[in-house]
PDB file of N, CA and C in Angstrom:
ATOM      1  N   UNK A   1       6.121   7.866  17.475  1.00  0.00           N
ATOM      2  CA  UNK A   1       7.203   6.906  17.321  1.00  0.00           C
ATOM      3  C   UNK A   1       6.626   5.500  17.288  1.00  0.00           C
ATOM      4  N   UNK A   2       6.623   4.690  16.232  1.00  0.00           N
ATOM      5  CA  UNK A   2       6.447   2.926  15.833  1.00  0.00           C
ATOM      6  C   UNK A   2       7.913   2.302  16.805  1.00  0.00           C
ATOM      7  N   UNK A   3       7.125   1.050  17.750  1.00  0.00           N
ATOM      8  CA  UNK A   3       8.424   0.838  17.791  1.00  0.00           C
ATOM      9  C   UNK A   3       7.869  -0.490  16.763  1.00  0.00           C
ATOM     10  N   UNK A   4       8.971  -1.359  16.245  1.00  0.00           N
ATOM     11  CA  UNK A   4       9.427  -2.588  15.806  1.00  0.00           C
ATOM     12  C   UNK A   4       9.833  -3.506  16.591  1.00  0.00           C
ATOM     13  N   UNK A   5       9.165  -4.800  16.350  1.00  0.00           N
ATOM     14  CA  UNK A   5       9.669  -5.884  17.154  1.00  0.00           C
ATOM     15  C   UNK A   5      10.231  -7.053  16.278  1.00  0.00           C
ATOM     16  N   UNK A   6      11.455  -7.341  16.494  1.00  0.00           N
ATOM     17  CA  UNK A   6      11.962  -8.418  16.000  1.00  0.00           C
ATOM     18  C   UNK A   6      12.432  -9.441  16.121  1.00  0.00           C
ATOM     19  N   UNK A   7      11.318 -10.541  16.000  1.00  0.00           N
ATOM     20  CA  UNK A   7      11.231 -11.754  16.699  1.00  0.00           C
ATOM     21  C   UNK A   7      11.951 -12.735  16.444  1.00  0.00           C
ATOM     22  N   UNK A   8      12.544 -13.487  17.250  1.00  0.00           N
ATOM     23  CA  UNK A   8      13.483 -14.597  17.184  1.00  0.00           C
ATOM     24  C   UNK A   8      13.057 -15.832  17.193  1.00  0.00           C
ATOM     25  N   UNK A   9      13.201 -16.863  16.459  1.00  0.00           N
ATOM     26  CA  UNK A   9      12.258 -18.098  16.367  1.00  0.00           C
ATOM     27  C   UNK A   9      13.039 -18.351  17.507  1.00  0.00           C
ATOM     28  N   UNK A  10      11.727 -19.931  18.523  1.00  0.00           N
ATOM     29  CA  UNK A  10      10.803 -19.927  17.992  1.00  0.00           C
ATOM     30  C   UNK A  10       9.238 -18.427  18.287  1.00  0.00           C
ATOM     31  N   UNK A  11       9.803 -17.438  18.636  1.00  0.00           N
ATOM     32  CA  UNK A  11       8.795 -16.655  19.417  1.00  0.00           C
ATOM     33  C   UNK A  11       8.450 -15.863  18.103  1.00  0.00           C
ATOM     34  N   UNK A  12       6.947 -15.329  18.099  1.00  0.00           N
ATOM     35  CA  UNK A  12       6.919 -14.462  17.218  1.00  0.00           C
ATOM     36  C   UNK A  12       5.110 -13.849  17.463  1.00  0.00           C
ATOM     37  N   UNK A  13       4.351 -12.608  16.714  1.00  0.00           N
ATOM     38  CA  UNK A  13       3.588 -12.287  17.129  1.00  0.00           C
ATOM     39  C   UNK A  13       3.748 -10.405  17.218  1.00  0.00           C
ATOM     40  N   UNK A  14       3.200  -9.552  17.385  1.00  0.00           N
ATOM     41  CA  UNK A  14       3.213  -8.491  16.784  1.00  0.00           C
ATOM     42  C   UNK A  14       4.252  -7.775  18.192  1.00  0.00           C
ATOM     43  N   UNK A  15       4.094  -8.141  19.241  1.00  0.00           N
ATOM     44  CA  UNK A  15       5.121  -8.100  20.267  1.00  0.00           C
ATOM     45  C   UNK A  15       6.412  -9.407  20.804  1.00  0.00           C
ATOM     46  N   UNK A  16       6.509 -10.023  20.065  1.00  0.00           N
ATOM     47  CA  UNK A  16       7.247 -11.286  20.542  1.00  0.00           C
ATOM     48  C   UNK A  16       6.667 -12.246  21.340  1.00  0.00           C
ATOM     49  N   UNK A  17       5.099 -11.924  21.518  1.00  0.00           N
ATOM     50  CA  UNK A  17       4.679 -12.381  23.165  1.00  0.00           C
ATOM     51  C   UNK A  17       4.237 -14.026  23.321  1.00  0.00           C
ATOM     52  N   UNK A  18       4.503 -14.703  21.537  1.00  0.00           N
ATOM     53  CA  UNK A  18       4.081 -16.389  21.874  1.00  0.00           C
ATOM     54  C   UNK A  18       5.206 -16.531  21.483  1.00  0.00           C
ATOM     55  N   UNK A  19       5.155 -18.239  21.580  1.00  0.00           N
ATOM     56  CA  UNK A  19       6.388 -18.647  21.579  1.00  0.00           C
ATOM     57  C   UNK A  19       5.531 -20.449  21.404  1.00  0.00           C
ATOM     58  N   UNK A  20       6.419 -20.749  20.117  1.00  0.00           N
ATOM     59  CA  UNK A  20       6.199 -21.991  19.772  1.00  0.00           C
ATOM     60  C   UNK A  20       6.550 -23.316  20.703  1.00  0.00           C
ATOM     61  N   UNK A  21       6.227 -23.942  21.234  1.00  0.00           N
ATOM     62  CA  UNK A  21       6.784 -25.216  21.971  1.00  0.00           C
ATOM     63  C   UNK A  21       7.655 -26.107  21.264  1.00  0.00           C
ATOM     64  N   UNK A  22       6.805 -26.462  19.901  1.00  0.00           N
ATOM     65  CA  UNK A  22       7.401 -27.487  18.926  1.00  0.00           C
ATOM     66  C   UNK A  22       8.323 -26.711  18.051  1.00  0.00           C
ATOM     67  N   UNK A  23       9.766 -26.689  18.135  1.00  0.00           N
ATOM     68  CA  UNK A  23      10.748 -26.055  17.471  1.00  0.00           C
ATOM     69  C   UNK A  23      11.808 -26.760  17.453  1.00  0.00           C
ATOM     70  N   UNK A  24      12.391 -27.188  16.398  1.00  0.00           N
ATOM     71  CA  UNK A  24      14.111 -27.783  16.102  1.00  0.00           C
ATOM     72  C   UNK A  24      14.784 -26.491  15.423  1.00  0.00           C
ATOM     73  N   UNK A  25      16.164 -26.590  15.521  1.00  0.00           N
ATOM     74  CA  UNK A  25      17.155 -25.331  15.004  1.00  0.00           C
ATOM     75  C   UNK A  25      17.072 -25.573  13.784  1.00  0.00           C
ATOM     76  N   UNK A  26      16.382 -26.774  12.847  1.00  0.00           N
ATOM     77  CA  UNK A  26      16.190 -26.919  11.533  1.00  0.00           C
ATOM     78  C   UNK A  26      15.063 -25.716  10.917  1.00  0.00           C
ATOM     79  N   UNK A  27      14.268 -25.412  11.914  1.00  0.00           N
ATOM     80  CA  UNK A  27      13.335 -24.552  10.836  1.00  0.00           C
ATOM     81  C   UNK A  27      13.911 -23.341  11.145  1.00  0.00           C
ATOM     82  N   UNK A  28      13.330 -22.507   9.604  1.00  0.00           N
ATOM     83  CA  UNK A  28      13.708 -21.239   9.439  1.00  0.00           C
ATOM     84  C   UNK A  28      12.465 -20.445   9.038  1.00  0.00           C
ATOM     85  N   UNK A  29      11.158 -20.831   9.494  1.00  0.00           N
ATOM     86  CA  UNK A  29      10.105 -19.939   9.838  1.00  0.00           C
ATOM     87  C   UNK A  29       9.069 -20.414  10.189  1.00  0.00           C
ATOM     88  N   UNK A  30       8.516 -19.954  10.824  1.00  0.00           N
ATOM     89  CA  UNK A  30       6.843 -20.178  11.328  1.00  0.00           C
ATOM     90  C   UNK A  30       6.238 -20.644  10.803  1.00  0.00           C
ATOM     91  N   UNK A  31       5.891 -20.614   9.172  1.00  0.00           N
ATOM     92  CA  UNK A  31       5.294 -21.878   8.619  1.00  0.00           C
ATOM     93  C   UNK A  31       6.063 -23.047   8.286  1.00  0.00           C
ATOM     94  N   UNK A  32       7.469 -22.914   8.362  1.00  0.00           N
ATOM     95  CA  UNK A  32       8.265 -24.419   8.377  1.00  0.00           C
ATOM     96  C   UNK A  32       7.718 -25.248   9.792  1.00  0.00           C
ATOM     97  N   UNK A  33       7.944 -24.282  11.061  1.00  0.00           N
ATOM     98  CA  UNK A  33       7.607 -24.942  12.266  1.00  0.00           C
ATOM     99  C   UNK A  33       6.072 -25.861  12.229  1.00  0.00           C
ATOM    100  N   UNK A  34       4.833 -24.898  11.538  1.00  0.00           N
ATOM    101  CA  UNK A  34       3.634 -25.185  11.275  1.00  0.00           C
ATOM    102  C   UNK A  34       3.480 -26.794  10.592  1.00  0.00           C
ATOM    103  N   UNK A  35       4.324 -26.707   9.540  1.00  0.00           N
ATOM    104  CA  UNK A  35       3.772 -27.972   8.420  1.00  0.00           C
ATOM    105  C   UNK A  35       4.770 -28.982   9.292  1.00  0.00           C
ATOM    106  N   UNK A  36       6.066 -28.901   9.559  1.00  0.00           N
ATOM    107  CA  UNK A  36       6.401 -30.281  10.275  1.00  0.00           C
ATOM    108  C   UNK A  36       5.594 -30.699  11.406  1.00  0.00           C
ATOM    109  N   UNK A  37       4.991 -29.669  12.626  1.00  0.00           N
ATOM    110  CA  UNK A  37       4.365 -29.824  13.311  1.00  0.00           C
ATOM    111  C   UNK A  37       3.453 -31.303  13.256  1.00  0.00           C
ATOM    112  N   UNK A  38       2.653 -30.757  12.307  1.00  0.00           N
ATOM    113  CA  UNK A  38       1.494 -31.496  11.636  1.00  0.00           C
ATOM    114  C   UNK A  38       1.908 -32.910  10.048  1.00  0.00           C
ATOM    115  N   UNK A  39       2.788 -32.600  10.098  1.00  0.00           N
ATOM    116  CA  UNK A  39       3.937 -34.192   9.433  1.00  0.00           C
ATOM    117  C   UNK A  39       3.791 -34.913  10.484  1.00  0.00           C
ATOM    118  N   UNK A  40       4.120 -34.546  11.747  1.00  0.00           N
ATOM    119  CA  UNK A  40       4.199 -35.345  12.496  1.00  0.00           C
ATOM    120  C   UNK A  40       3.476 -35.582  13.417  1.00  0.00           C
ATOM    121  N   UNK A  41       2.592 -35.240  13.987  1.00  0.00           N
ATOM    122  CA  UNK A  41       0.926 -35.430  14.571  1.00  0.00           C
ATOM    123  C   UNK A  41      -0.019 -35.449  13.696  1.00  0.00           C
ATOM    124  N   UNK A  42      -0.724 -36.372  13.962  1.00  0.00           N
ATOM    125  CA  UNK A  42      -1.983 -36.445  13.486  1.00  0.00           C
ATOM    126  C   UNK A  42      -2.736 -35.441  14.089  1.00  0.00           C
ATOM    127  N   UNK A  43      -3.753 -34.776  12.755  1.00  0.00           N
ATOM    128  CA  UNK A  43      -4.792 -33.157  12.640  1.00  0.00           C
ATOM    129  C   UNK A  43      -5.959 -34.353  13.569  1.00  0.00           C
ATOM    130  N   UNK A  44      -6.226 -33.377  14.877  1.00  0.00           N
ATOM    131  CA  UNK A  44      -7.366 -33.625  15.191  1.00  0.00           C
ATOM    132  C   UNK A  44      -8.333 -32.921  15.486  1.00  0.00           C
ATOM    133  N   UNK A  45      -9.297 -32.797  13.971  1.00  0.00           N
ATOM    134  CA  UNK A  45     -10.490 -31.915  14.376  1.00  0.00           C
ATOM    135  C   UNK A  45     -11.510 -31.569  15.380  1.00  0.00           C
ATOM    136  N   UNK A  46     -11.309 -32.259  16.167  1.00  0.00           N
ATOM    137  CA  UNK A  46     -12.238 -32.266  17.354  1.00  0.00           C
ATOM    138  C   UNK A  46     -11.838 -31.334  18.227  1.00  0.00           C
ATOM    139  N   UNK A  47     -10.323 -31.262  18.674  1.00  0.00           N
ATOM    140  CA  UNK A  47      -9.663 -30.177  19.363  1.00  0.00           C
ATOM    141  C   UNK A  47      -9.045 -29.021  18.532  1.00  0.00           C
ATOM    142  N   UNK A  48      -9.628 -27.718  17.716  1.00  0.00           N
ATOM    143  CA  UNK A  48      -8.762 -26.855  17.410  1.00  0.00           C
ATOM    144  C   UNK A  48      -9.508 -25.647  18.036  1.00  0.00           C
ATOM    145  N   UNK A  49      -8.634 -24.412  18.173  1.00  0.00           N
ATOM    146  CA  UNK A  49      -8.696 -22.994  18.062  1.00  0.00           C
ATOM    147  C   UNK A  49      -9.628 -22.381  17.177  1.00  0.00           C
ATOM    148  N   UNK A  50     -10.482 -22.289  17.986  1.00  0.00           N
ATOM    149  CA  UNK A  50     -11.404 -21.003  17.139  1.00  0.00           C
ATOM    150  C   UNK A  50     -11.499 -19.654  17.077  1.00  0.00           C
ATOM    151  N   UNK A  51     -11.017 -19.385  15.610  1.00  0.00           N
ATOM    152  CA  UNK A  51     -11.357 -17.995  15.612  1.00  0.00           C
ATOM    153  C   UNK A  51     -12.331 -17.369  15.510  1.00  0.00           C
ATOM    154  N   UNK A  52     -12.955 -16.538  16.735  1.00  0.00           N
ATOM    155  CA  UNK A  52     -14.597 -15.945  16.385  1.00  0.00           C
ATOM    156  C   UNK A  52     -14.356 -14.224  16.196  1.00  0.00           C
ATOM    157  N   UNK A  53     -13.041 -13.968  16.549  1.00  0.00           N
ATOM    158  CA  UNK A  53     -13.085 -12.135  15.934  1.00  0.00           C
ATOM    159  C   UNK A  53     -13.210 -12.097  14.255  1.00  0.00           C
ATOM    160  N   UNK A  54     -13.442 -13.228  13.294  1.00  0.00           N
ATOM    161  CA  UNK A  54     -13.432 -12.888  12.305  1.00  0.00           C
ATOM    162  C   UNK A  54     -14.951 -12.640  11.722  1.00  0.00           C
ATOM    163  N   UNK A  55     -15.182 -11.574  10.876  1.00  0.00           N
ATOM    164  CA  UNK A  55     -16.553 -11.921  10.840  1.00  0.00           C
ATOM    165  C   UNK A  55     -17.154 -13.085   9.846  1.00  0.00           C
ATOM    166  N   UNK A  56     -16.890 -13.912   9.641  1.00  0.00           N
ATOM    167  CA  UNK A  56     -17.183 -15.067   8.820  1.00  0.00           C
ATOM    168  C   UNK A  56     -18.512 -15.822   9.446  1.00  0.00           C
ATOM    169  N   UNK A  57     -18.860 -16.191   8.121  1.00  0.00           N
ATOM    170  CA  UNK A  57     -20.298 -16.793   8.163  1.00  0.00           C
ATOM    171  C   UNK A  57     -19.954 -18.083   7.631  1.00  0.00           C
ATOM    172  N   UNK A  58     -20.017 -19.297   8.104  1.00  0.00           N
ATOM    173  CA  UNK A  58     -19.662 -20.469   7.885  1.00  0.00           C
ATOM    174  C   UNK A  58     -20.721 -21.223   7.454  1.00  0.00           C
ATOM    175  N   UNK A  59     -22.187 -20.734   8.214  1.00  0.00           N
ATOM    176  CA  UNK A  59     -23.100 -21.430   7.740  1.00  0.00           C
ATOM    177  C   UNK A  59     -23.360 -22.621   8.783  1.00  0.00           C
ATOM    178  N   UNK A  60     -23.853 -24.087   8.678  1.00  0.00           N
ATOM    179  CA  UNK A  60     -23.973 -24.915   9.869  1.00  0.00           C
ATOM    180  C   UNK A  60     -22.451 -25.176  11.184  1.00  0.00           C
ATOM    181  N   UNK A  61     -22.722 -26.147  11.894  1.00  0.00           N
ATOM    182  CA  UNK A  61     -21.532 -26.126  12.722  1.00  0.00           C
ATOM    183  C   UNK A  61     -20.391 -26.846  11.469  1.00  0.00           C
ATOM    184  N   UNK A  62     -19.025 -27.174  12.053  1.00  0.00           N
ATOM    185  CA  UNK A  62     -18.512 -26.055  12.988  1.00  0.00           C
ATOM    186  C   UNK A  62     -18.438 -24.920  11.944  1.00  0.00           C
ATOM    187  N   UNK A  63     -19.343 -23.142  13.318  1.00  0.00           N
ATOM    188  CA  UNK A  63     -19.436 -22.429  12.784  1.00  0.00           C
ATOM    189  C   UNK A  63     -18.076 -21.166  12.900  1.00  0.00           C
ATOM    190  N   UNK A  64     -17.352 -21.872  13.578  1.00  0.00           N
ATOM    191  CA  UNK A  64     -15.894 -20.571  13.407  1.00  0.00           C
ATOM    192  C   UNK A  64     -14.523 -21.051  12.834  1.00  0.00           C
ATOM    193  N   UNK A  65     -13.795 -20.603  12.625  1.00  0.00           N
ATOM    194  CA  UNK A  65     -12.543 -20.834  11.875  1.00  0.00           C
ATOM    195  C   UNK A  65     -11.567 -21.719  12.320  1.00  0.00           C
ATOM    196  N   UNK A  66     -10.856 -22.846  12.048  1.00  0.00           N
ATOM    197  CA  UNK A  66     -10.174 -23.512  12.779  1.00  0.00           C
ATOM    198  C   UNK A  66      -8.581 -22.501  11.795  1.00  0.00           C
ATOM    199  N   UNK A  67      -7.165 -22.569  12.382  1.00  0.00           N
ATOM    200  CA  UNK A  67      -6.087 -22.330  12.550  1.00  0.00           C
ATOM    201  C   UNK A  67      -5.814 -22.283  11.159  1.00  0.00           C
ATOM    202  N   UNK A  68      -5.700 -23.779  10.610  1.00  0.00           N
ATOM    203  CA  UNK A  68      -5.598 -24.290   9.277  1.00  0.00           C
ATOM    204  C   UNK A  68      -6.976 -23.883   8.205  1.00  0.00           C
ATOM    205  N   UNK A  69      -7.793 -23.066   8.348  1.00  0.00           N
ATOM    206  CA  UNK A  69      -8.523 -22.718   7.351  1.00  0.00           C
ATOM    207  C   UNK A  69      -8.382 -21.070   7.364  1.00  0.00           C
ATOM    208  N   UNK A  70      -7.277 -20.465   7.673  1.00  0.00           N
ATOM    209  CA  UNK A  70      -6.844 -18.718   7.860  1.00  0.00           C
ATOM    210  C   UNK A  70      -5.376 -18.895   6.885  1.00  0.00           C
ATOM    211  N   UNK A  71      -5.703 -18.350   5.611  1.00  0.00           N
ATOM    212  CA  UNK A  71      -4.737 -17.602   4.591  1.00  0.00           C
ATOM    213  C   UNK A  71      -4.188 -19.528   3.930  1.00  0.00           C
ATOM    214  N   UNK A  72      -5.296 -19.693   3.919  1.00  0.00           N
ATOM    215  CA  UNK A  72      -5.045 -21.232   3.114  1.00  0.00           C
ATOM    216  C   UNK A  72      -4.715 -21.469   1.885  1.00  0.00           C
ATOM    217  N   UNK A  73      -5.363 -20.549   1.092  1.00  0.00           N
ATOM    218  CA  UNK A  73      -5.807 -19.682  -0.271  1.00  0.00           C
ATOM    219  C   UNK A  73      -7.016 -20.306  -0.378  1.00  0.00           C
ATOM    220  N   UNK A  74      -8.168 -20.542   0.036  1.00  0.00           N
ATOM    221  CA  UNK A  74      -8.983 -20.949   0.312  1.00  0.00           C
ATOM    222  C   UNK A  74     -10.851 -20.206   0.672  1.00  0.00           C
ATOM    223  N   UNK A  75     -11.368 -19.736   0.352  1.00  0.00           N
ATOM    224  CA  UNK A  75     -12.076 -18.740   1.056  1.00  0.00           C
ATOM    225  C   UNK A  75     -13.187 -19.594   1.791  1.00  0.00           C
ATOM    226  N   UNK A  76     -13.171 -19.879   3.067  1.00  0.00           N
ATOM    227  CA  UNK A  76     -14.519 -20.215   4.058  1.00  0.00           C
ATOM    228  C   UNK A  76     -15.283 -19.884   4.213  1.00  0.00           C
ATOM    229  N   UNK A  77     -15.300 -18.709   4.005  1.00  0.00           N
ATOM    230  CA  UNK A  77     -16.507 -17.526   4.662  1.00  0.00           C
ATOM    231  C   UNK A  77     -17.553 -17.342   3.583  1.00  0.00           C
ATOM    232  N   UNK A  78     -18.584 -17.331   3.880  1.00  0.00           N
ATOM    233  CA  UNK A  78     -19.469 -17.450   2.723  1.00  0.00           C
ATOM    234  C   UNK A  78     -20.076 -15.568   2.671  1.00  0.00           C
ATOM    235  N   UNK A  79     -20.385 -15.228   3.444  1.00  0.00           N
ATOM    236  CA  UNK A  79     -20.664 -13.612   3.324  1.00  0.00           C
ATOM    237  C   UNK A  79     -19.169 -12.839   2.912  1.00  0.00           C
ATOM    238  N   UNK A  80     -17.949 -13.534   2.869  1.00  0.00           N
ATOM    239  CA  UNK A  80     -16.757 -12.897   1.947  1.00  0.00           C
ATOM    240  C   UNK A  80     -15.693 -13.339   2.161  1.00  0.00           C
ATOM    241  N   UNK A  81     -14.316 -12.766   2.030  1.00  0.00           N
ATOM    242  CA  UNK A  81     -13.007 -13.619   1.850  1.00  0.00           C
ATOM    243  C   UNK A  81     -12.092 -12.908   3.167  1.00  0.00           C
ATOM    244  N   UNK A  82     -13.099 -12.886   4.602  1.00  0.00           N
ATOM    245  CA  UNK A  82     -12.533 -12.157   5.500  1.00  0.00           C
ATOM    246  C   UNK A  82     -11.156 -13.332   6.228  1.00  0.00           C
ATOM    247  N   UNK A  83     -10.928 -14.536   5.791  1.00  0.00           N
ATOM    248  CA  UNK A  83      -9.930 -15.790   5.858  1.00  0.00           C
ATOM    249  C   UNK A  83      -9.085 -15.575   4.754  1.00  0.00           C
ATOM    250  N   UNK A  84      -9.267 -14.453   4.096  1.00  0.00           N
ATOM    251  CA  UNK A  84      -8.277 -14.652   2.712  1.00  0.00           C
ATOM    252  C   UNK A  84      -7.394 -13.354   3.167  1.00  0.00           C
ATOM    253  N   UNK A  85      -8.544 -12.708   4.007  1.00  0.00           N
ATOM    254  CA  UNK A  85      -7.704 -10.953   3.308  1.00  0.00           C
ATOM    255  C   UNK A  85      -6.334 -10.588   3.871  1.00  0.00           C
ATOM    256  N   UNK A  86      -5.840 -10.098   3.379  1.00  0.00           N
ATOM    257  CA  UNK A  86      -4.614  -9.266   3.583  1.00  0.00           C
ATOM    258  C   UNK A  86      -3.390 -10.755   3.422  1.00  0.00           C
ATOM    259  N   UNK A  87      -3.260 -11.488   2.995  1.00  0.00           N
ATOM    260  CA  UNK A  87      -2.322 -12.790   3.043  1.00  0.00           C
ATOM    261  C   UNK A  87      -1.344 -12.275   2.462  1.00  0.00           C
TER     262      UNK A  87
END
């Protein structure tokens, strides 16, 4: 038996288990929440999330994935398109 989870903004995730901070009743999905987010803060590269379960080869620093370079249409990874796949 699969169960299904069906997430209610702003929470979402393969169990419901995050939950966005930055949310108005104006957005109507996770990447709406994403791009106003960042309309309205300034991107600061110095502080992001790295992804290191991916196997990507970046080459010099920074050598792991920041948030905004996963399903960009974009490929980072220089040994393959493991930031592209499955989008």
């Amino acid at each position: 038996t699969q169960v299904f989870y069906n997430c209610t903004l702003p929470r979402f995730g393969s169990m419901c288990q995050y939950e966005m901070t930055y949310y108005h009743r104006n957005h109507s999905s996770l990447v709406e929440i994403i791009h106003d987010y960042y309309r309205t803060y300034e991107y600061n590269s110095t502080k992001f999330t790295c992804y290191t379960h991916l196997p990507c080869n970046r080459g010099p620093f920074p050598a792991c994935l920041d948030c905004s370079e996963i399903f960009n249409g974009q490929d980072d990874c220089l040994n393959d398109e493991f930031d592209e796949e499955h989008c």
